[in-house]
PDB file of N, CA and C in Angstrom:
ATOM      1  N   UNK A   1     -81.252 -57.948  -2.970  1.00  0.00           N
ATOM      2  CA  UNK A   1     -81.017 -57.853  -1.547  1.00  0.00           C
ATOM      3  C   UNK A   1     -79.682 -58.513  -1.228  1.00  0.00           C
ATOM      4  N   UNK A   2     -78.767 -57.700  -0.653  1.00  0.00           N
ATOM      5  CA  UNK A   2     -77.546 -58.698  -0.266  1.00  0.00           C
ATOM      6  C   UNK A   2     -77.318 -58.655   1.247  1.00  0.00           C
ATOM      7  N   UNK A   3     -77.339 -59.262   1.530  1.00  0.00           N
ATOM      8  CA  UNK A   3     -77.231 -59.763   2.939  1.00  0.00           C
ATOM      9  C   UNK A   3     -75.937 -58.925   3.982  1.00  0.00           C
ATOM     10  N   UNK A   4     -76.580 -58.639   5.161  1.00  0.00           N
ATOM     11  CA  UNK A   4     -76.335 -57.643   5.549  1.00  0.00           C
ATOM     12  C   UNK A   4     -76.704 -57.864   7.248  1.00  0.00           C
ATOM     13  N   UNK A   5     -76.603 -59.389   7.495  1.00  0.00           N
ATOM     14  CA  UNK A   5     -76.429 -59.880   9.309  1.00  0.00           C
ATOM     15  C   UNK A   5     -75.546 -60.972   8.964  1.00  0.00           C
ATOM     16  N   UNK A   6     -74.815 -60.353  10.127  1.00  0.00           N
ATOM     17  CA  UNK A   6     -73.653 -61.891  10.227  1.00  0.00           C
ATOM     18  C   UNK A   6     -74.099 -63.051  11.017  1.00  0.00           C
ATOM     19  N   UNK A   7     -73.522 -63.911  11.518  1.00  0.00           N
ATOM     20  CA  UNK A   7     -74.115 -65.036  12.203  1.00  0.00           C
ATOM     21  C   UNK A   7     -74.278 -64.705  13.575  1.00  0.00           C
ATOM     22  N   UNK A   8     -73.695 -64.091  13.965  1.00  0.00           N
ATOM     23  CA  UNK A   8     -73.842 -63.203  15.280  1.00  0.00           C
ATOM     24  C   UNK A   8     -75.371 -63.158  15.556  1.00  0.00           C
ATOM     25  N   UNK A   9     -75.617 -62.364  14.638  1.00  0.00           N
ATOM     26  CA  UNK A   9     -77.266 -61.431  14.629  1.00  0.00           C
ATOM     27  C   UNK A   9     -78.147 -62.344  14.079  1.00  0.00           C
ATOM     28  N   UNK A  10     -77.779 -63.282  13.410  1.00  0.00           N
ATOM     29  CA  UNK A  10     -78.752 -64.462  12.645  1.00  0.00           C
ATOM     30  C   UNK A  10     -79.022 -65.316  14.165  1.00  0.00           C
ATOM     31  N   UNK A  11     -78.045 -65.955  14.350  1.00  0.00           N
ATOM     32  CA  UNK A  11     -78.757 -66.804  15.674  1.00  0.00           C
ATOM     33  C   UNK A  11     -79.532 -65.793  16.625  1.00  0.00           C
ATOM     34  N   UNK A  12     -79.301 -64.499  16.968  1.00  0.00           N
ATOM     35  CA  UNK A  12     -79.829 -63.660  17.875  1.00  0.00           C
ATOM     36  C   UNK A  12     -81.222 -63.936  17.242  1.00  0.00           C
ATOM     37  N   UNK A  13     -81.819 -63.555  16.084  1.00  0.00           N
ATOM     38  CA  UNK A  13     -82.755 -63.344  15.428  1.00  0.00           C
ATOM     39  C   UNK A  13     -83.349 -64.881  15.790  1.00  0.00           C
ATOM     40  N   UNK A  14     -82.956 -65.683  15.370  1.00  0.00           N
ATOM     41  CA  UNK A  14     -83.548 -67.164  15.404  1.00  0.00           C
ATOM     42  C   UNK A  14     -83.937 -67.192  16.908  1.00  0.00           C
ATOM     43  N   UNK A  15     -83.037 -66.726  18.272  1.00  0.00           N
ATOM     44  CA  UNK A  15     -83.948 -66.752  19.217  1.00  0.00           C
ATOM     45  C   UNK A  15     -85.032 -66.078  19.735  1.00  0.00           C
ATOM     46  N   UNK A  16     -85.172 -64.935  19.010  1.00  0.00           N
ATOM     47  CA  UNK A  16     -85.838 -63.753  19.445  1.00  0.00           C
ATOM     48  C   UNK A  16     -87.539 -64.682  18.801  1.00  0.00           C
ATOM     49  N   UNK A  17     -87.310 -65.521  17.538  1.00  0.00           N
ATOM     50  CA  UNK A  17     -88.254 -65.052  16.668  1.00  0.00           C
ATOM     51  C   UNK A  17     -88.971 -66.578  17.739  1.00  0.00           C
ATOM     52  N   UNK A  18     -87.782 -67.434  18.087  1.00  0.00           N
ATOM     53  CA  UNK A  18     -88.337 -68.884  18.880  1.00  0.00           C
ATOM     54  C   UNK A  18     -88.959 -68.310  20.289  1.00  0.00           C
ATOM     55  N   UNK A  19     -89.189 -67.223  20.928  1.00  0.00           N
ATOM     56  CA  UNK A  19     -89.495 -66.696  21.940  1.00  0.00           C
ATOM     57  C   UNK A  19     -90.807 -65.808  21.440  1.00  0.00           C
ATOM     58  N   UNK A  20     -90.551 -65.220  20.394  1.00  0.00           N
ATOM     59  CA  UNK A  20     -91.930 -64.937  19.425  1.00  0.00           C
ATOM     60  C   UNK A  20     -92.778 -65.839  19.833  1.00  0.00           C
ATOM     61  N   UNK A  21     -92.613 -66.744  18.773  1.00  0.00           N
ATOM     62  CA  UNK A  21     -93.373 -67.880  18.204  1.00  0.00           C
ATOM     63  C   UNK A  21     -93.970 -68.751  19.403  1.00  0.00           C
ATOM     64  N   UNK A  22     -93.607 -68.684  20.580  1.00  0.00           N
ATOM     65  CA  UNK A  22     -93.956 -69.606  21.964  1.00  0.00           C
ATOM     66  C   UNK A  22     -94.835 -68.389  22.513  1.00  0.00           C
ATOM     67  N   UNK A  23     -94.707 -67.260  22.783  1.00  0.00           N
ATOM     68  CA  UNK A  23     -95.337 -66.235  23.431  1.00  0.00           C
ATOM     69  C   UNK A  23     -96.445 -66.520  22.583  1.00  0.00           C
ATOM     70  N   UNK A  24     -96.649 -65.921  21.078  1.00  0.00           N
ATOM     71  CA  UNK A  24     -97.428 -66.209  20.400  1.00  0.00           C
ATOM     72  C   UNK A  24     -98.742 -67.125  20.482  1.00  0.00           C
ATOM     73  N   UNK A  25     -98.142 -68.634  20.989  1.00  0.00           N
ATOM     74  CA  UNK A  25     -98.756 -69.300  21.125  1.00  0.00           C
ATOM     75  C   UNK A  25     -99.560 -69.418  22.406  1.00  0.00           C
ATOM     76  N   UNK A  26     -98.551 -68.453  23.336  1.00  0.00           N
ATOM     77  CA  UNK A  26     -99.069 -68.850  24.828  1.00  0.00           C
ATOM     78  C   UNK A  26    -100.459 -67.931  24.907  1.00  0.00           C
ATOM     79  N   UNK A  27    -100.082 -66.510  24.593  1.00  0.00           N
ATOM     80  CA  UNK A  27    -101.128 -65.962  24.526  1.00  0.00           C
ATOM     81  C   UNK A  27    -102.335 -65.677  22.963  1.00  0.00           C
ATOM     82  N   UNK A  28    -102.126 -66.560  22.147  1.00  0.00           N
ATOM     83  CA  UNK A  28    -102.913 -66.486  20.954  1.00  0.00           C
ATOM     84  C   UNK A  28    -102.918 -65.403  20.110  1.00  0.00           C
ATOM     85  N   UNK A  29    -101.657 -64.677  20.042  1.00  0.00           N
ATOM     86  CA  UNK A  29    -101.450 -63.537  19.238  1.00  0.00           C
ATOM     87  C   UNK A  29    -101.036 -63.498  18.319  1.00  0.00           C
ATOM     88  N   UNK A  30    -102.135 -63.144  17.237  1.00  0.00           N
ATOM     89  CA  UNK A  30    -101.181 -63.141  15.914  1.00  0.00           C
ATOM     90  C   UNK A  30    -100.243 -61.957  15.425  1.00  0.00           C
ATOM     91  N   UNK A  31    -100.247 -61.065  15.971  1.00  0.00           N
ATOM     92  CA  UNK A  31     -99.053 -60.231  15.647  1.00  0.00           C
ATOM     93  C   UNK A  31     -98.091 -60.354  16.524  1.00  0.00           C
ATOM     94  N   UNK A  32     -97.793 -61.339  17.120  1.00  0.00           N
ATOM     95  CA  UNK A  32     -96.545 -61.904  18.230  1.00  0.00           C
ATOM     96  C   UNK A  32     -96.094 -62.409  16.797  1.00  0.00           C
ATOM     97  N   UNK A  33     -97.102 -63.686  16.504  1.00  0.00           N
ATOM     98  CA  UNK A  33     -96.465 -64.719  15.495  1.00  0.00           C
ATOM     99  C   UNK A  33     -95.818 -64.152  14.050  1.00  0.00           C
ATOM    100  N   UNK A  34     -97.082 -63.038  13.637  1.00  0.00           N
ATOM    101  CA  UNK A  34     -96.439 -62.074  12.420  1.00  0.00           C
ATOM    102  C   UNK A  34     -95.014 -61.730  12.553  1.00  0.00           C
ATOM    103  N   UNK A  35     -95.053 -61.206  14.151  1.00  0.00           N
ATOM    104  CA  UNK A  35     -93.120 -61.034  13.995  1.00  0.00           C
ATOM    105  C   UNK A  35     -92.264 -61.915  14.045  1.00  0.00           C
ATOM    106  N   UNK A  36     -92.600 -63.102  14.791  1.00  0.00           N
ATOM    107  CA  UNK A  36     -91.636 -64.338  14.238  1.00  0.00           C
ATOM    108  C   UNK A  36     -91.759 -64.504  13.176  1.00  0.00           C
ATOM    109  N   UNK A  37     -92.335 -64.954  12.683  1.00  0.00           N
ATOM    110  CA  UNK A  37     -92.071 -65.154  11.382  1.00  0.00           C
ATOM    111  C   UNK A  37     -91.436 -64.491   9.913  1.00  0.00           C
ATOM    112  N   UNK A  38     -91.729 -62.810  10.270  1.00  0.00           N
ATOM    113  CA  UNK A  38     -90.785 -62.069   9.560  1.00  0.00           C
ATOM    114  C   UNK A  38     -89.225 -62.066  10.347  1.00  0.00           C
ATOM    115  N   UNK A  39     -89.512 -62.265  11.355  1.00  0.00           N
ATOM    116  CA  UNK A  39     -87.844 -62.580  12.148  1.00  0.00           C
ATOM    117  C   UNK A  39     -87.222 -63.762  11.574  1.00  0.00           C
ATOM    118  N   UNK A  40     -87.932 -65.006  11.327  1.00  0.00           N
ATOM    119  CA  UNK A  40     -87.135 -66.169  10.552  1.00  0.00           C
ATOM    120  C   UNK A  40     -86.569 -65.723   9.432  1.00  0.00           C
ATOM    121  N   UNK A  41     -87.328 -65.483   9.056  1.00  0.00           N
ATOM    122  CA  UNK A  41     -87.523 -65.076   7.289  1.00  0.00           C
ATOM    123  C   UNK A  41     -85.971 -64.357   7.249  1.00  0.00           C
ATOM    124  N   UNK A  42     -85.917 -63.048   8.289  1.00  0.00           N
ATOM    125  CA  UNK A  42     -84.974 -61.989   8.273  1.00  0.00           C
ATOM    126  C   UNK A  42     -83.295 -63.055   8.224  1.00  0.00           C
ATOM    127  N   UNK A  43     -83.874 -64.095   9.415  1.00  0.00           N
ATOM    128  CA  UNK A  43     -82.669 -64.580   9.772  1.00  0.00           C
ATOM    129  C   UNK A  43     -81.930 -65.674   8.475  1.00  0.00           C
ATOM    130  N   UNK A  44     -83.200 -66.129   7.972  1.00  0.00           N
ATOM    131  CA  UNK A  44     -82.903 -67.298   6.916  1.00  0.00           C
ATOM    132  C   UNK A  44     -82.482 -66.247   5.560  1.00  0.00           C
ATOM    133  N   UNK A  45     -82.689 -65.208   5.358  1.00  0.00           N
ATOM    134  CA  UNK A  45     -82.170 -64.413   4.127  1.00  0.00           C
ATOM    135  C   UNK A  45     -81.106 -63.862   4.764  1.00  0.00           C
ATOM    136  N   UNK A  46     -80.527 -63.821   5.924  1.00  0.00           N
ATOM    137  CA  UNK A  46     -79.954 -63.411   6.320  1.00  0.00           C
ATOM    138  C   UNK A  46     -79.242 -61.178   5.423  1.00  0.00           C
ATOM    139  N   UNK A  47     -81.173 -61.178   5.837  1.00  0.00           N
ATOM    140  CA  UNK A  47     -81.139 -59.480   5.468  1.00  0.00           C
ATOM    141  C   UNK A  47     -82.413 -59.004   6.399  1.00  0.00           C
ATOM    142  N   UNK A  48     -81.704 -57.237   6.714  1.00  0.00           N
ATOM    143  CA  UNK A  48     -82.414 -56.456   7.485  1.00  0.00           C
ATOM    144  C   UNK A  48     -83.229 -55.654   7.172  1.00  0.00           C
ATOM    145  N   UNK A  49     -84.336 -55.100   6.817  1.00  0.00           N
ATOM    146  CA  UNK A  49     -84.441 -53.643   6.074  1.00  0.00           C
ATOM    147  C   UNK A  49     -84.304 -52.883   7.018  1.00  0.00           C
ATOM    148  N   UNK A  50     -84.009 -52.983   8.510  1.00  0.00           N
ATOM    149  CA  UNK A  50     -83.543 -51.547   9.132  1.00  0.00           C
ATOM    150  C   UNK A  50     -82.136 -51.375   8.973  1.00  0.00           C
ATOM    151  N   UNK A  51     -81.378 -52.353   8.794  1.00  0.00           N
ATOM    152  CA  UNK A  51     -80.134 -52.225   8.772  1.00  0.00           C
ATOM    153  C   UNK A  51     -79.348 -51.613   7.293  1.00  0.00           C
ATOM    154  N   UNK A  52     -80.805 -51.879   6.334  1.00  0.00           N
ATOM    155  CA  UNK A  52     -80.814 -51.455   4.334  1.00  0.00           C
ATOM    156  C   UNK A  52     -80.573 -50.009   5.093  1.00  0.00           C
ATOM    157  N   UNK A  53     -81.875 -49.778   5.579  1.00  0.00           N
ATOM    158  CA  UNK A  53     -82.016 -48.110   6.079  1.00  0.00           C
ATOM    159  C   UNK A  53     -81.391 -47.583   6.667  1.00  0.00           C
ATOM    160  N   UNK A  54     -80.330 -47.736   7.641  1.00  0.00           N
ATOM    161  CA  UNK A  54     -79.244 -47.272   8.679  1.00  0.00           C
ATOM    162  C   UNK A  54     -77.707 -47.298   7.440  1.00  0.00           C
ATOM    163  N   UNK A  55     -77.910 -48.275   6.687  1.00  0.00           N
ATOM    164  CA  UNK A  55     -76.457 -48.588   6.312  1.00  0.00           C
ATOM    165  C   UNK A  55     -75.430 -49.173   6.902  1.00  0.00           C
ATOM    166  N   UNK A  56     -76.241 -50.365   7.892  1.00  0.00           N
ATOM    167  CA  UNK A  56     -75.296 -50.426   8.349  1.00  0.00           C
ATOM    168  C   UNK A  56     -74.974 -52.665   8.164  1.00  0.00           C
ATOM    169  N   UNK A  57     -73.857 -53.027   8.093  1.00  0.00           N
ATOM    170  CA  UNK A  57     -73.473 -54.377   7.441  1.00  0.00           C
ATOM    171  C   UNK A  57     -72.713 -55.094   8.857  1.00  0.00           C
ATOM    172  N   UNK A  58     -73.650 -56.347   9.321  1.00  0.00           N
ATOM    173  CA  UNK A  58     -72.704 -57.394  10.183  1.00  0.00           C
ATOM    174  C   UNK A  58     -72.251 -58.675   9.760  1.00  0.00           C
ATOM    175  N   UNK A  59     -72.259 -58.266   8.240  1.00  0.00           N
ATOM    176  CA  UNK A  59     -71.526 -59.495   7.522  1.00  0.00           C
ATOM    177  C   UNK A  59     -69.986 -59.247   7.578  1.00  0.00           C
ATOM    178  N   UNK A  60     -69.061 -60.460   7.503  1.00  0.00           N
ATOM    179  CA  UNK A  60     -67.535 -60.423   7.529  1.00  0.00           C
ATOM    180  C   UNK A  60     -67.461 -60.297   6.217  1.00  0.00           C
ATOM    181  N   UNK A  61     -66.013 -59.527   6.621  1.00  0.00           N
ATOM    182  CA  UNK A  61     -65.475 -59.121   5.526  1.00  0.00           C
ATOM    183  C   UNK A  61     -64.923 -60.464   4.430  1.00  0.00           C
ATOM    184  N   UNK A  62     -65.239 -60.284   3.056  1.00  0.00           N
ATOM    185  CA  UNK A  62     -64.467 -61.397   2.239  1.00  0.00           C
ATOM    186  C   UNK A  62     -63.072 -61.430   2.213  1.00  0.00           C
ATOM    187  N   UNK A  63     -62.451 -62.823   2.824  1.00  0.00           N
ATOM    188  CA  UNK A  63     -61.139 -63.168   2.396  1.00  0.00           C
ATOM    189  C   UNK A  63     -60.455 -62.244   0.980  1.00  0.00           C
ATOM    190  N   UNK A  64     -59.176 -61.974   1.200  1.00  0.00           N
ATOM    191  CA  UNK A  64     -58.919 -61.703  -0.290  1.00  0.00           C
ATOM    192  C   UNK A  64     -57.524 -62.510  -0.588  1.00  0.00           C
TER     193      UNK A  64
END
């Protein structure tokens, strides 16, 4: 898997999944929490599989 969100989309992800994870809790849902938690996950590997599937990369380009 090579990584394929830039930091842009990583913090996006980290809030989406912290708004998860509180909804989750507010209303006792575990498939709220299922998606935070694959949202961390996404953000801390910093990889997408919709983005594998689209082709599409918000990582910067390497210095050369």
């Amino acid at each position: 898997m090579k990584p394929n969100i830039g930091k842009t989309d990583r913090l996006l992800r980290i809030a989406i999944a912290i708004f998860l994870l509180i909804y989750a809790y507010w209303q006792g849902s575990w498939l709220a929490f299922g998606f935070s938690i694959f949202t961390f996950y996404e953000s801390w590997a910093s990889w997408c599989a919709f983005y594998q599937l689209i082709g599409r990369n918000s990582c910067p380009l390497p210095k050369k």
